[in-house]
PDB file of N, CA and C in Angstrom:
ATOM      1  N   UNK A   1      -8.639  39.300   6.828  1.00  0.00           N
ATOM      2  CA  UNK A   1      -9.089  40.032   7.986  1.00  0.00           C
ATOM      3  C   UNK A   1      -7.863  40.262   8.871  1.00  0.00           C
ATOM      4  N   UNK A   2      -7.423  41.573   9.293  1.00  0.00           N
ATOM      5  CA  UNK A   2      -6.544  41.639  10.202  1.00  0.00           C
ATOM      6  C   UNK A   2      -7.162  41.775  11.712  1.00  0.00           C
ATOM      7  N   UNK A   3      -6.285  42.174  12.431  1.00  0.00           N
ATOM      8  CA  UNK A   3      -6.097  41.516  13.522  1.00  0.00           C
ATOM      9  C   UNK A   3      -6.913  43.034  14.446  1.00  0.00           C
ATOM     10  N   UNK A   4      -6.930  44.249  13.759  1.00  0.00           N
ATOM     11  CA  UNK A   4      -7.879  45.611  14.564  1.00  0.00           C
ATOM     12  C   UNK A   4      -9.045  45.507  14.324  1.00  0.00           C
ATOM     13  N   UNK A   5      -9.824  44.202  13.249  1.00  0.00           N
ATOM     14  CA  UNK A   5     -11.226  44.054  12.694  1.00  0.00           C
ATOM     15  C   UNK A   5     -11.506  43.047  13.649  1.00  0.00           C
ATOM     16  N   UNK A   6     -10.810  41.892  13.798  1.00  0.00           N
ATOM     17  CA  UNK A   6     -10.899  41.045  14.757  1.00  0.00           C
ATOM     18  C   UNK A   6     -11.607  41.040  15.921  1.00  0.00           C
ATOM     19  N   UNK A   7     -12.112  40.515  16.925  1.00  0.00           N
ATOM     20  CA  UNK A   7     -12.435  40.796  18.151  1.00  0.00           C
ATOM     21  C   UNK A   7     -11.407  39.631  19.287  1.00  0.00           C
ATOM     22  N   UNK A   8     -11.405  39.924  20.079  1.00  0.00           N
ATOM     23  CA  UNK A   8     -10.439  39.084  20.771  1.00  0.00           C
ATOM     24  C   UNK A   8     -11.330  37.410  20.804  1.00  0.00           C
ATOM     25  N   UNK A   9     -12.854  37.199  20.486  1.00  0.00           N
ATOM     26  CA  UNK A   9     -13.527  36.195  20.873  1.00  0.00           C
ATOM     27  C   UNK A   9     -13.264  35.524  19.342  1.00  0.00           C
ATOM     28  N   UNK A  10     -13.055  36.173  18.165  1.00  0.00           N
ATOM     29  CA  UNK A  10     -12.951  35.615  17.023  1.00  0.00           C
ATOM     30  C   UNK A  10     -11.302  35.247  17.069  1.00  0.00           C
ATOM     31  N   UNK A  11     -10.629  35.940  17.313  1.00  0.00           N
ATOM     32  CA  UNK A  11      -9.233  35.981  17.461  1.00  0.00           C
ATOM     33  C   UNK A  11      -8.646  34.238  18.242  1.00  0.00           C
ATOM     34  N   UNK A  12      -9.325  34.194  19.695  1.00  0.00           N
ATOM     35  CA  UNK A  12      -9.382  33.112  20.010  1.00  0.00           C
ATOM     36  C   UNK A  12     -10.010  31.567  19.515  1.00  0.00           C
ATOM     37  N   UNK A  13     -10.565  31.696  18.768  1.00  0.00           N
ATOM     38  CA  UNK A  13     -11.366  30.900  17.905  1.00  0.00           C
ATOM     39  C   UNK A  13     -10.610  30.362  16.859  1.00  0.00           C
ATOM     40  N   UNK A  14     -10.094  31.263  16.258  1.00  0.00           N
ATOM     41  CA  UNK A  14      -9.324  31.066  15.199  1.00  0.00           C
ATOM     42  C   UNK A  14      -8.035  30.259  15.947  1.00  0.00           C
ATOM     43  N   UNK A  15      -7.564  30.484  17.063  1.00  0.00           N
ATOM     44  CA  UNK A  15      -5.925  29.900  17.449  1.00  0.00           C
ATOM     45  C   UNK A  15      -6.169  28.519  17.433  1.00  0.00           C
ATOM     46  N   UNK A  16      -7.388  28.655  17.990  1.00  0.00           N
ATOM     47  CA  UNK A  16      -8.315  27.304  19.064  1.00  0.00           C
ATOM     48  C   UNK A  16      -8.207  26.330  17.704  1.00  0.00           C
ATOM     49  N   UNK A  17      -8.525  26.526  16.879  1.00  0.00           N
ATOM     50  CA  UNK A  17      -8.851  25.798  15.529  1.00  0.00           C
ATOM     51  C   UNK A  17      -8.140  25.088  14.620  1.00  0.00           C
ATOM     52  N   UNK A  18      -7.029  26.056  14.259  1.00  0.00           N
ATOM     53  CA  UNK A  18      -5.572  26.385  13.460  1.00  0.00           C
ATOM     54  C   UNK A  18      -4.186  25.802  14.036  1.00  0.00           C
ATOM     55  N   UNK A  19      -3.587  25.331  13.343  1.00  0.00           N
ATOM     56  CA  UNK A  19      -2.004  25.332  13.542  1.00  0.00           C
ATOM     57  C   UNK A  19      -1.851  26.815  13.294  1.00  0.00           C
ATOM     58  N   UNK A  20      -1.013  27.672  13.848  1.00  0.00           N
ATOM     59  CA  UNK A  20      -0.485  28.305  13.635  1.00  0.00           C
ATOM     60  C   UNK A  20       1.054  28.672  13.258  1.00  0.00           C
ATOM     61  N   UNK A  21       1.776  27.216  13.686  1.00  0.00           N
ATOM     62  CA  UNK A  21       2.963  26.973  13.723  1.00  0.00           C
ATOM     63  C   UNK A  21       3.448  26.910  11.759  1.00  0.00           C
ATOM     64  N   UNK A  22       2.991  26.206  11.391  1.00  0.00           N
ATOM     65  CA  UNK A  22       3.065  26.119   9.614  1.00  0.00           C
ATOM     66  C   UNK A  22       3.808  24.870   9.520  1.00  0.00           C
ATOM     67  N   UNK A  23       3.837  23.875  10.748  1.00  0.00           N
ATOM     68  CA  UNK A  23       4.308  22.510  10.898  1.00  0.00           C
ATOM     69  C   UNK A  23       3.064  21.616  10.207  1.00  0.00           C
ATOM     70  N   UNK A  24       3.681  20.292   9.844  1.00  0.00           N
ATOM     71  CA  UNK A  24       2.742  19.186   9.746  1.00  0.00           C
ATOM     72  C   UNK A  24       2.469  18.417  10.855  1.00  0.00           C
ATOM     73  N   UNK A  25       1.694  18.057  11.844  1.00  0.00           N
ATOM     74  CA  UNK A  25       1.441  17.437  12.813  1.00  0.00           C
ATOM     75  C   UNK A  25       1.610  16.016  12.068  1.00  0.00           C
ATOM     76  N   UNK A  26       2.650  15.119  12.670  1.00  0.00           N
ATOM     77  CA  UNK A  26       2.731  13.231  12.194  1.00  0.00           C
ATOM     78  C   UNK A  26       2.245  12.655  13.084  1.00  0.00           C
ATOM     79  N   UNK A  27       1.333  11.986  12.620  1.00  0.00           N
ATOM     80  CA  UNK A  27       0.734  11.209  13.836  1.00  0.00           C
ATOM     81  C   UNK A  27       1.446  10.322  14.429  1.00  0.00           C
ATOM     82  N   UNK A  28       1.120   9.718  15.634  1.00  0.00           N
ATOM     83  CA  UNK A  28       2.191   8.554  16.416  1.00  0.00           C
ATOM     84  C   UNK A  28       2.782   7.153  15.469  1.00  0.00           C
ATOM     85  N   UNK A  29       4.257   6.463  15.481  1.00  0.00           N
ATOM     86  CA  UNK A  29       4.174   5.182  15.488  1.00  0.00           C
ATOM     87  C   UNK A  29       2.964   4.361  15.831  1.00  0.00           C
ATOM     88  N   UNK A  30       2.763   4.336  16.647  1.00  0.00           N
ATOM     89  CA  UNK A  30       1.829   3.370  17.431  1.00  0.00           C
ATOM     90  C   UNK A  30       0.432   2.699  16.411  1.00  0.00           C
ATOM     91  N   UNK A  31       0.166   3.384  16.426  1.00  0.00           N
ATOM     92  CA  UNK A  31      -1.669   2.846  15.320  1.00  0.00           C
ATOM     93  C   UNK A  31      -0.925   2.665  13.894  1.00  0.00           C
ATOM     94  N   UNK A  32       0.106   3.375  13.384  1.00  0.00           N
ATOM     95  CA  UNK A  32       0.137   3.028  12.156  1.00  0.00           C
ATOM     96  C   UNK A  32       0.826   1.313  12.202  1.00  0.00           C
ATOM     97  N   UNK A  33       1.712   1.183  13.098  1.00  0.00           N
ATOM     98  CA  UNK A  33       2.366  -0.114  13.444  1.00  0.00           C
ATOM     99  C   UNK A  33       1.194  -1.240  13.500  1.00  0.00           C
ATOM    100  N   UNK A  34       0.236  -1.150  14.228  1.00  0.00           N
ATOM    101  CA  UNK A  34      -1.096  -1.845  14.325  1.00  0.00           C
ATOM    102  C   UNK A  34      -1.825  -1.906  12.964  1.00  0.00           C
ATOM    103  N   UNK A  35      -1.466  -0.687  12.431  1.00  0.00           N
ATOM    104  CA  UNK A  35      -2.527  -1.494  11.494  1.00  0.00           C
ATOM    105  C   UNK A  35      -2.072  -2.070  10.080  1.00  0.00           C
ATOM    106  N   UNK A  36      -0.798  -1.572  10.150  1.00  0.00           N
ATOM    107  CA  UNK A  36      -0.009  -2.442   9.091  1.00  0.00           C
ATOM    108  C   UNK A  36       0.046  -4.211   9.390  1.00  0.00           C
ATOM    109  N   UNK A  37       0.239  -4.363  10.567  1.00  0.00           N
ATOM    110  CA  UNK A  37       0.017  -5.415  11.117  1.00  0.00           C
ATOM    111  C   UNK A  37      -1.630  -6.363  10.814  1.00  0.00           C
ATOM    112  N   UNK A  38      -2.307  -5.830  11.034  1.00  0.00           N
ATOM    113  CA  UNK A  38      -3.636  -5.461  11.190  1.00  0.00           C
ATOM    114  C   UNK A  38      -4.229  -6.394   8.773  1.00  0.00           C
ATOM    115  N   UNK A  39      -3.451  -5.151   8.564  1.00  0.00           N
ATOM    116  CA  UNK A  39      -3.845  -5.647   7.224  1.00  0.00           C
ATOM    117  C   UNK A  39      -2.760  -6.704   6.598  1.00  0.00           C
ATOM    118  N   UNK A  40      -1.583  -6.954   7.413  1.00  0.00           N
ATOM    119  CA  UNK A  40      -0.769  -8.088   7.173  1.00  0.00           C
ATOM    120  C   UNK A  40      -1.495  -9.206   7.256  1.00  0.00           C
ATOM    121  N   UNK A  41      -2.262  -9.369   8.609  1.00  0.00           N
ATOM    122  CA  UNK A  41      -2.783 -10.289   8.718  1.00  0.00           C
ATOM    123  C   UNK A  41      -3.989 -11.033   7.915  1.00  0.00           C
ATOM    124  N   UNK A  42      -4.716  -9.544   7.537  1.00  0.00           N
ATOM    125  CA  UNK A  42      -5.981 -10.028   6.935  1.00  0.00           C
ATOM    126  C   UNK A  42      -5.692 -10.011   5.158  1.00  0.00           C
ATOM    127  N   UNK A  43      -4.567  -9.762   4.197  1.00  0.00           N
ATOM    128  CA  UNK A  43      -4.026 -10.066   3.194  1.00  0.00           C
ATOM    129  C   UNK A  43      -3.759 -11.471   3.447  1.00  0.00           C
ATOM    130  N   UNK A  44      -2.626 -12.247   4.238  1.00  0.00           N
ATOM    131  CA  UNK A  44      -2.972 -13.626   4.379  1.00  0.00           C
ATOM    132  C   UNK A  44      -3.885 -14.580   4.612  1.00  0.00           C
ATOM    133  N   UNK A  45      -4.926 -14.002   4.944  1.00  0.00           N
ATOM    134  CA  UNK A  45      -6.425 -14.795   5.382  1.00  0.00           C
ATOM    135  C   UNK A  45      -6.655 -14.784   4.170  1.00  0.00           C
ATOM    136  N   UNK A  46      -6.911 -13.670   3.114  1.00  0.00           N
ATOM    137  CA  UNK A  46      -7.722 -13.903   2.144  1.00  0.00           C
ATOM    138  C   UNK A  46      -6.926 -14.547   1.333  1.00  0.00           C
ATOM    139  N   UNK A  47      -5.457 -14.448   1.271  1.00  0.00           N
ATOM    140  CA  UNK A  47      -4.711 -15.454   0.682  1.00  0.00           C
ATOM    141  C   UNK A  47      -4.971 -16.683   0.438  1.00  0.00           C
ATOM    142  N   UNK A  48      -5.197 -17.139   2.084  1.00  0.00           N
ATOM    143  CA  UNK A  48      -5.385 -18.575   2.013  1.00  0.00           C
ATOM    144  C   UNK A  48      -6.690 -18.919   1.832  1.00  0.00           C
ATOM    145  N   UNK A  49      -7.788 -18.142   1.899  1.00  0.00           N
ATOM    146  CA  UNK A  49      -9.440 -18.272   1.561  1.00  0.00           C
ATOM    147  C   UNK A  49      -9.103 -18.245   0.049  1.00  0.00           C
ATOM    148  N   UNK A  50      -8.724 -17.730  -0.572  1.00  0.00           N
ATOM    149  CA  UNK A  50      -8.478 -17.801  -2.232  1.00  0.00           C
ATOM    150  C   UNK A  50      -7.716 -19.132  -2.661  1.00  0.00           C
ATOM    151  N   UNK A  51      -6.865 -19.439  -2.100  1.00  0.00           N
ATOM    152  CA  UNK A  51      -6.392 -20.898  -2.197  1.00  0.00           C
ATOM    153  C   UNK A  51      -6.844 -21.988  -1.895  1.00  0.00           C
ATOM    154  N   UNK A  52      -7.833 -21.800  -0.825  1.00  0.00           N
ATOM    155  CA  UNK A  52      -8.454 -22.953  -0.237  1.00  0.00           C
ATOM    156  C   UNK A  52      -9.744 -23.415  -1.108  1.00  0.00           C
ATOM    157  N   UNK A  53     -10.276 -22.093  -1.374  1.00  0.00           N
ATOM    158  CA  UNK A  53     -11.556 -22.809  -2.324  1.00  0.00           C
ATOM    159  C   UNK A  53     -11.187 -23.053  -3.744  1.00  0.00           C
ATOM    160  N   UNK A  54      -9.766 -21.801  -3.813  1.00  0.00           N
ATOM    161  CA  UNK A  54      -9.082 -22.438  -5.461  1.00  0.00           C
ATOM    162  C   UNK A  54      -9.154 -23.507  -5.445  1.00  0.00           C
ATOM    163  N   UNK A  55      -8.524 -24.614  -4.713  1.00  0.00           N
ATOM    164  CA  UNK A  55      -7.960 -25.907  -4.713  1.00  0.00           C
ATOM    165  C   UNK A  55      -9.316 -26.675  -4.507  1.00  0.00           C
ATOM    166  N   UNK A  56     -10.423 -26.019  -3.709  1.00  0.00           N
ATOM    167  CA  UNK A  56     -11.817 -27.361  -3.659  1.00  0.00           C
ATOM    168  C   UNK A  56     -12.139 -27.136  -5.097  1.00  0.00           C
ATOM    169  N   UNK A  57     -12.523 -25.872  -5.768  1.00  0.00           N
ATOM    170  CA  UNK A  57     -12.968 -25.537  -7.023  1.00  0.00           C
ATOM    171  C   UNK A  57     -12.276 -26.696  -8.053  1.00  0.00           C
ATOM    172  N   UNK A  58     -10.892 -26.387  -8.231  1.00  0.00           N
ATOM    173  CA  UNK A  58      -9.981 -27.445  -8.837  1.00  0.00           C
ATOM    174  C   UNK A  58     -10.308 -29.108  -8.670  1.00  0.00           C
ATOM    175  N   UNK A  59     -10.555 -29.385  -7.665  1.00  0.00           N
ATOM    176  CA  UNK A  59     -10.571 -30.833  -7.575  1.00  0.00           C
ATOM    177  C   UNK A  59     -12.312 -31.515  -7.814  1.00  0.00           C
ATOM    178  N   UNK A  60     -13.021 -30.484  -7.653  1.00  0.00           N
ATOM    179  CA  UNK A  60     -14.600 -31.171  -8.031  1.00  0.00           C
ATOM    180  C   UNK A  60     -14.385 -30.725  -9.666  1.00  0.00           C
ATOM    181  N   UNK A  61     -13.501 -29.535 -10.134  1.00  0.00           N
ATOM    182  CA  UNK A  61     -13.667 -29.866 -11.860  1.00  0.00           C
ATOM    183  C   UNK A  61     -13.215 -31.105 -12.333  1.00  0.00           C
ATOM    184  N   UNK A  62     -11.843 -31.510 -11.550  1.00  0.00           N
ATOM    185  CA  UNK A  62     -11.459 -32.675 -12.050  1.00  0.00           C
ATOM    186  C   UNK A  62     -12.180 -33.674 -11.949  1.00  0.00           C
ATOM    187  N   UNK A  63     -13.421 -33.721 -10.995  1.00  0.00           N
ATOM    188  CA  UNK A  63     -14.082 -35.044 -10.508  1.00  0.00           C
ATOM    189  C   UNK A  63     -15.106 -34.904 -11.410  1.00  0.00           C
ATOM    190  N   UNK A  64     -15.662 -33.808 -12.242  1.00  0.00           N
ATOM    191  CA  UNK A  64     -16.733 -33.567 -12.958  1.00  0.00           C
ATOM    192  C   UNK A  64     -16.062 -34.067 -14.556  1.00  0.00           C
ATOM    193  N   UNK A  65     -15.110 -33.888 -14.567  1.00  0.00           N
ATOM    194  CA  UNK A  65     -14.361 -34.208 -15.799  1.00  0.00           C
ATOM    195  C   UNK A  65     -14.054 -35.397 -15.720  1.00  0.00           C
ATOM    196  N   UNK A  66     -13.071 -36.326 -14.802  1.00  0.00           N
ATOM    197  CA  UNK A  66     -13.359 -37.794 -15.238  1.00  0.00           C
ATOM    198  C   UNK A  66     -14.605 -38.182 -15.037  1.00  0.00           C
ATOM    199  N   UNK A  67     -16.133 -37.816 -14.803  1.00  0.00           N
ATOM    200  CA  UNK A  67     -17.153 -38.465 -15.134  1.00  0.00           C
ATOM    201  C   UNK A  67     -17.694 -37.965 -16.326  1.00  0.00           C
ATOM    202  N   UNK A  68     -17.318 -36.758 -17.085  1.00  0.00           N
ATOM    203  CA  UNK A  68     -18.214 -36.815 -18.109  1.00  0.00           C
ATOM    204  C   UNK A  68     -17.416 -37.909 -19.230  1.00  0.00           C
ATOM    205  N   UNK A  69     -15.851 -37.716 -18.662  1.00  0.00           N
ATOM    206  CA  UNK A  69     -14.913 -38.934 -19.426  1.00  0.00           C
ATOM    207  C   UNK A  69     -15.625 -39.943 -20.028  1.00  0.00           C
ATOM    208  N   UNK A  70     -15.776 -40.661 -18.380  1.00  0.00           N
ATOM    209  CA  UNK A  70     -16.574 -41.972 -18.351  1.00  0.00           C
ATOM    210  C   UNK A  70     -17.683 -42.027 -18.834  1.00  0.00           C
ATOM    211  N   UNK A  71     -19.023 -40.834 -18.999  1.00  0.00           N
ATOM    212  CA  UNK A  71     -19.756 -40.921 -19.864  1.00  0.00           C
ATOM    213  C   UNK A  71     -20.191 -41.125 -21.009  1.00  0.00           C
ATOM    214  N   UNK A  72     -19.044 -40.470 -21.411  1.00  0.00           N
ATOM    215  CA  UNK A  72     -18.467 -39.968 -23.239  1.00  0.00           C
ATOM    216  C   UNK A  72     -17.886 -41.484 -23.465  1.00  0.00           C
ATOM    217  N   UNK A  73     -17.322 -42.134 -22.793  1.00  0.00           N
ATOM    218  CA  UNK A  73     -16.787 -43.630 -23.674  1.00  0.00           C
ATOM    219  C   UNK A  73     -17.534 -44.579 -23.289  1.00  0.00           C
ATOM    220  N   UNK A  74     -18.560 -44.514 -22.611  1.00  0.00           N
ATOM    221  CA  UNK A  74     -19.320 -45.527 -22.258  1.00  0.00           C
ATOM    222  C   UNK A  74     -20.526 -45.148 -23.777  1.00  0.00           C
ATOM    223  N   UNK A  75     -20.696 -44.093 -23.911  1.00  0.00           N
ATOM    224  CA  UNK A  75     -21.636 -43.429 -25.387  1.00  0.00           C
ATOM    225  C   UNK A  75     -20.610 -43.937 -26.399  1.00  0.00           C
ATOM    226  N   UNK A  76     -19.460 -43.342 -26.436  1.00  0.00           N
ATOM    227  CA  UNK A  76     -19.018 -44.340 -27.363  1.00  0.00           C
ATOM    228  C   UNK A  76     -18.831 -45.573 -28.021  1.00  0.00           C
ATOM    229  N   UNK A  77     -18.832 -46.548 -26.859  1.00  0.00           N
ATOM    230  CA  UNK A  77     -18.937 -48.070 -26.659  1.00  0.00           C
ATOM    231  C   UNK A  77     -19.977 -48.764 -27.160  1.00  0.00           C
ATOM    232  N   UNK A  78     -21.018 -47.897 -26.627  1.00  0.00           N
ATOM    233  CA  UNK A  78     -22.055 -48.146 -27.053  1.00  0.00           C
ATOM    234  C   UNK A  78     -22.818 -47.677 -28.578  1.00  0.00           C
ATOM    235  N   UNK A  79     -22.516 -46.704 -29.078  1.00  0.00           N
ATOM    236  CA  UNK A  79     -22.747 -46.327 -30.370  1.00  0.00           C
ATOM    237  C   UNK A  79     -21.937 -47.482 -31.039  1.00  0.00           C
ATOM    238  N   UNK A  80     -20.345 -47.875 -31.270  1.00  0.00           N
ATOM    239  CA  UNK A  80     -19.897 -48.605 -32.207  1.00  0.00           C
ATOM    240  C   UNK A  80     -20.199 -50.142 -31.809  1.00  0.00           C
ATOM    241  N   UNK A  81     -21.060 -50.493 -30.812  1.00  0.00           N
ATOM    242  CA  UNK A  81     -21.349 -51.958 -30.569  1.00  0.00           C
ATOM    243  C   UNK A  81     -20.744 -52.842 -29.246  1.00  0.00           C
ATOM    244  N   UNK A  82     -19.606 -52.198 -28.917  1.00  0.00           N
ATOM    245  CA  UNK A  82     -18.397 -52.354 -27.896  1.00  0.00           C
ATOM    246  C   UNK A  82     -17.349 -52.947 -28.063  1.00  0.00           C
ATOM    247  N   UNK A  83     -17.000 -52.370 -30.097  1.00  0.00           N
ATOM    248  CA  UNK A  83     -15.646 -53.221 -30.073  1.00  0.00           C
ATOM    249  C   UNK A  83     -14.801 -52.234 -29.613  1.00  0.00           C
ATOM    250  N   UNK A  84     -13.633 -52.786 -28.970  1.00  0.00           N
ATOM    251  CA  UNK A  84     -12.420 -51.777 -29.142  1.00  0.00           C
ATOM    252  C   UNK A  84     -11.370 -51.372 -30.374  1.00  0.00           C
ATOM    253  N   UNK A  85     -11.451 -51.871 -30.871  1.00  0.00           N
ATOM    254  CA  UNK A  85     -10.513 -51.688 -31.989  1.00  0.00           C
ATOM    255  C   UNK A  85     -10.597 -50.340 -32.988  1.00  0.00           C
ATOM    256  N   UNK A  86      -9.924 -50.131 -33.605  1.00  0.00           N
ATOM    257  CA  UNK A  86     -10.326 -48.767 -34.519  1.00  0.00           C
ATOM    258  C   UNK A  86     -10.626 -49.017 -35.821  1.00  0.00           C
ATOM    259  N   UNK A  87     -10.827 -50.535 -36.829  1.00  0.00           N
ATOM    260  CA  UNK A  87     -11.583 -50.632 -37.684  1.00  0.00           C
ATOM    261  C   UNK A  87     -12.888 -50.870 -37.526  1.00  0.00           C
ATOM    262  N   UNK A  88     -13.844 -49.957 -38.968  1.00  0.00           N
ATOM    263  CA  UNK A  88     -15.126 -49.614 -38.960  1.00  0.00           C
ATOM    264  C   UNK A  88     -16.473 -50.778 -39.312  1.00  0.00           C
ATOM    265  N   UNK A  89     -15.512 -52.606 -38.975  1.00  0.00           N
ATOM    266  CA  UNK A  89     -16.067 -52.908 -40.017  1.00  0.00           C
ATOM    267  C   UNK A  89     -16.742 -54.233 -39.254  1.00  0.00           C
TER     268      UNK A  89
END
């Protein structure tokens, strides 16, 4: 559409709307600084939320594992009579 089809109310509309310049508008320092910050912070939270229950997770397997230990050789003990030794006889 040129500009004699135009009406001056569409004409204005269009400026109102548009870059006309053929620049990229960059948005400010400011918010991007914040929120890099922003997700700095909350990458280390979940850091340490991933480590923290890693490490409870880790230590009740180990506590579940020396008891089935203790289960398993107390069944043992008891199946061969409660000798210790390793002959069958």
């Amino acid at each position: 559409m040129n500009s004699s089809q135009a009406g001056p109310a569409a004409e204005a509309a269009w400026l109102s709307c548009c870059n006309q310049s053929g620049l990229l508008l960059e948005p400010s320092e400011g918010p991007r600084v914040v929120q890099t910050a922003v997700l700095g912070v909350l990458s280390l939270l979940v850091l340490c939320g991933v480590l923290f229950l890693g490490g409870g997770l880790l230590l009740r397997a180990q506590g579940l594992t020396a008891l089935l230990a203790r289960e398993w050789q107390g069944f043992h003990e008891a199946e061969t009579g409660g000798s210790t030794g390793d002959d069958d006889s």
